[in-house]
Structure formats: C-alpha cells, structure tokens
Protein backbone atom coordinates (compact mmCIF):
# COMPACT_ATOMS: atom_id res chain seq x y z
CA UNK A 1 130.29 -174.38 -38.28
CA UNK A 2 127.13 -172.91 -38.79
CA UNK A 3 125.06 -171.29 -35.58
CA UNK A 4 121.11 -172.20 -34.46
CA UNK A 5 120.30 -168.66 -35.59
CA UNK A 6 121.32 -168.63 -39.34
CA UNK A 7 119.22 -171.81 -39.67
CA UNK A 8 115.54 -172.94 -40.41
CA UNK A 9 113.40 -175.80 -41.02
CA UNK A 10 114.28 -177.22 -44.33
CA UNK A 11 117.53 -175.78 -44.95
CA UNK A 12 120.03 -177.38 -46.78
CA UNK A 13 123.40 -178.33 -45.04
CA UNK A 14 126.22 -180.70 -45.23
CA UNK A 15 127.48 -183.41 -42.66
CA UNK A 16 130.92 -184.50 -41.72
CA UNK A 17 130.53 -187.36 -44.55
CA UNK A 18 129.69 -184.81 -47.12
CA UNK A 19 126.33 -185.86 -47.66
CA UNK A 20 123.74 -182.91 -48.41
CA UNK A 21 121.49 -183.11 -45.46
CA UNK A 22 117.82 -181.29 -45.11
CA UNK A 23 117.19 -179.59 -40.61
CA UNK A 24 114.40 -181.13 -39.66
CA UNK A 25 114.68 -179.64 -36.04
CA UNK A 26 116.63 -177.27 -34.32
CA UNK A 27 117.38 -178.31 -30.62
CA UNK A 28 120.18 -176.71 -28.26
CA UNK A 29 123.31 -178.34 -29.56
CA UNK A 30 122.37 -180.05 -32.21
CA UNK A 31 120.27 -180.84 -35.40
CA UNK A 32 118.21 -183.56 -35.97
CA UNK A 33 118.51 -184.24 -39.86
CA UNK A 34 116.37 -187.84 -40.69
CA UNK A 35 113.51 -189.70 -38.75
CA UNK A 36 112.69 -192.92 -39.60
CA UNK A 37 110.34 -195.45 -38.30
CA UNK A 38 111.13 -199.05 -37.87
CA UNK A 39 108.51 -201.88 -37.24
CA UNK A 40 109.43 -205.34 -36.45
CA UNK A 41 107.09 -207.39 -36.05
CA UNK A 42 106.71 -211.10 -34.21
CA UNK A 43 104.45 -214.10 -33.12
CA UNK A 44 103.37 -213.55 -29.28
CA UNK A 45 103.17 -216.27 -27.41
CA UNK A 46 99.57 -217.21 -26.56
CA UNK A 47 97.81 -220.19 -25.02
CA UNK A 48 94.91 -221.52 -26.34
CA UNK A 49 94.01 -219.63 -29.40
CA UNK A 50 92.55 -220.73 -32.49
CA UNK A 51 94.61 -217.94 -34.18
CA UNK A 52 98.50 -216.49 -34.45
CA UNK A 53 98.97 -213.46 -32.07
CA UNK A 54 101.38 -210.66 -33.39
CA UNK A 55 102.92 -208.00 -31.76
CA UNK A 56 104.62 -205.18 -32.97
CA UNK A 57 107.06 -202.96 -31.96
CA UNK A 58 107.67 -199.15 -33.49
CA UNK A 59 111.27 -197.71 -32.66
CA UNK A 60 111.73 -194.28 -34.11
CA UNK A 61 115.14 -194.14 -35.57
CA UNK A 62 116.49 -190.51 -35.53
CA UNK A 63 120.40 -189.05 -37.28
CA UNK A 64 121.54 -185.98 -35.43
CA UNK A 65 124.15 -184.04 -36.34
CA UNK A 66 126.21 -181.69 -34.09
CA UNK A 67 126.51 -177.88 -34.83
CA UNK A 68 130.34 -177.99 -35.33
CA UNK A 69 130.01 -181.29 -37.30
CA UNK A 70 127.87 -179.33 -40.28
CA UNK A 71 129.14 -176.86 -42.83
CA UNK A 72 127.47 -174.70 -45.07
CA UNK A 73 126.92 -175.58 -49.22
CA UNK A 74 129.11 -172.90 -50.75
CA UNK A 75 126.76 -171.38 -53.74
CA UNK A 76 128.25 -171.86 -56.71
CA UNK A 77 127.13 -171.50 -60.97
CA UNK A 78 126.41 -174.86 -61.06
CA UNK A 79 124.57 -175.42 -57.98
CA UNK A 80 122.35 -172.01 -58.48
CA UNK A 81 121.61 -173.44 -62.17
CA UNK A 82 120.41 -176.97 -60.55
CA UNK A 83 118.11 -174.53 -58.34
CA UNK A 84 116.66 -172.59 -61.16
CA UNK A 85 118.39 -169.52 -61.66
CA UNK A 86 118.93 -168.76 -65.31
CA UNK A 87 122.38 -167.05 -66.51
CA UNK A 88 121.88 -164.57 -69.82
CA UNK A 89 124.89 -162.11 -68.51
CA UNK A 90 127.90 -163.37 -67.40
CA UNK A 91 127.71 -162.13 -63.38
CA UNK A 92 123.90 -162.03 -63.83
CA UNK A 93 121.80 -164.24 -62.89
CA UNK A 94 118.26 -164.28 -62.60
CA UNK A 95 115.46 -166.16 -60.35
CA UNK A 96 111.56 -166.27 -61.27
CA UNK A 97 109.08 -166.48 -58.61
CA UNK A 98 105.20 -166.87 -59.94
CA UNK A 99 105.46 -163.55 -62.48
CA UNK A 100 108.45 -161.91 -60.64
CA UNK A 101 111.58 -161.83 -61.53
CA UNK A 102 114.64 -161.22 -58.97
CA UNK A 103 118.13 -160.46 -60.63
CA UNK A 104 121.34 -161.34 -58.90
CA UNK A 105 125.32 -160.62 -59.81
CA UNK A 106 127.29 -163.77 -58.94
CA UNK A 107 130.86 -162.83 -57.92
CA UNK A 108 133.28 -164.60 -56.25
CA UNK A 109 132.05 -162.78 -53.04
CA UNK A 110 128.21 -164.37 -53.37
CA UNK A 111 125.20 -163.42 -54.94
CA UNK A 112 124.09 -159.72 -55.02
CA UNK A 113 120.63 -158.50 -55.31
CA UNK A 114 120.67 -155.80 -58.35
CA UNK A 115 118.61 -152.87 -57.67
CA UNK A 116 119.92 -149.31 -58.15
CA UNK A 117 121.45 -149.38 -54.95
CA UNK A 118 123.30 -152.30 -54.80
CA UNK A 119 123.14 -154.49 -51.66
CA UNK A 120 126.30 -155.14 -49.70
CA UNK A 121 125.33 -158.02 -48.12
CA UNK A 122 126.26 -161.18 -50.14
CA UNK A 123 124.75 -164.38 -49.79
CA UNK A 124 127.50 -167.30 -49.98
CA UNK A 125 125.34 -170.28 -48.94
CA UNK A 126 122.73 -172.16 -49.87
CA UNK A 127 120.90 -172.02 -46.82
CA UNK A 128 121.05 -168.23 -46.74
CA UNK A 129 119.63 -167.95 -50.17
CA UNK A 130 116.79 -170.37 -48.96
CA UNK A 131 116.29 -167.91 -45.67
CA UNK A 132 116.29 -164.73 -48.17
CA UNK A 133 113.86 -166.13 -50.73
CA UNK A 134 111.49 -167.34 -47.92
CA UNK A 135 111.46 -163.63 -46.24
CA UNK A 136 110.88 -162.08 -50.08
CA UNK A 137 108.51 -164.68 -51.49
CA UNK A 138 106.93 -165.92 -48.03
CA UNK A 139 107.22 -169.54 -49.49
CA UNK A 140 109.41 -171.94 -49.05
CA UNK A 141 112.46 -172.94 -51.43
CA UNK A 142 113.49 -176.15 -52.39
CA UNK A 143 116.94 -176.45 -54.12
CA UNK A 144 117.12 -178.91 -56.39
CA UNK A 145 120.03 -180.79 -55.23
C-alpha cells in the first residue's frame, strides 16, 4: 500500500491486476487512474421533419483504484535502463538531464545519490524516483515503461 502523501500527478503505480497504471487524481481514499469518454449516439424521434434528428449522449467512463489495492514498481536494472539511466560501473549508474549529469549507486537497498557525502535515503520505487527528479530538475519524468 502506498499513502496519498508519497504520491503525485503522473506517477507510476501498479493495480491489483498488475497492470502499470499512471494517478491521474488524488481524492480521499482512492485514485482515479483512466478517464475515458464514451458517445453513443441515436436517431430522435421527431415529427414532421424533412431531416434525421440525432442525439447524443457523453458518459464519462472513469477506473479508480483503492489505496490498499496499488503497490509500488520496485526499481530495478532493467527498469532504470528502460528509463534512461546508463550503467558504465557496475553499482553506478548515471541519469542526464539537459547538460547535467546525476550519478546514482544501485544496491540492493535502492538507488543512492553519489556526492561526497553519500545520501542515506534510498529510493526503491519508481514513483519516488519520479518525485526526486521532479524536485531536482523541476520537470516532470516520464519512465519509459
């Protein structure tokens, strides 16, 4: 399970079918993870016209998804390589945003920003890695799943 706080628009989550699913919106309880529209459309009945009167009808079809019915995508080499990181080191791995470069050891723990003083925080998730890029790069992150 996976609380309201630790998420944002656009994050990256799975469902209790296992399908990779994108938040949308955030409400109380739940998620809502797909909007669709639907029109149908059919003759109206009218009396005297020269001409065939349609009417159509727009339902909005929404999929919501329950905060204990979601789990987090567990970050692993093969998922961070479909997202762009590049591996040259074995534990390091290394993400390019514009000019920058941001370098990372992968252990089994999570990802680890490299700097001289190592972070203790690890990021195990995908949607925490989306969150951190956001707050470094100020744009949003698509993975490439």
């Amino acid at each position: 399970m996976i609380r309201a706080n630790e998420l944002r628009y656009g994050n990256k989550v799975r469902n209790q079918r296992g399908e990779v699913i994108t938040v949308q919106q955030i409400l109380c309880n739940t998620l809502i993870y797909d909007t669709q529209l639907s029109v149908s459309r059919e003759t109206a009945q009218t009396r005297g016209a020269y001409r065939t009167a349609f009417a159509a009808e727009v339902t909005e079809v929404v999929k919501e998804a329950d905060f204990n019915d979601i789990e987090p995508i567990t970050l692993t080499p093969r998922i961070l390589e479909k997202c762009g990181f590049r591996n040259f080191v074995r534990e390091e791995w290394i993400f390019t945003s514009g000019s920058s470069h941001i370098d990372f050891e992968y252990t089994s723990e999570g990802l680890r920003l490299r700097h001289p003083t190592p972070s203790r925080v690890s990021i195990r998730y995908v949607h925490q890695l989306q969150n951190f890029l956001f707050a470094i790069t100020g744009m949003e992150w698509e993975p490439g799943f």
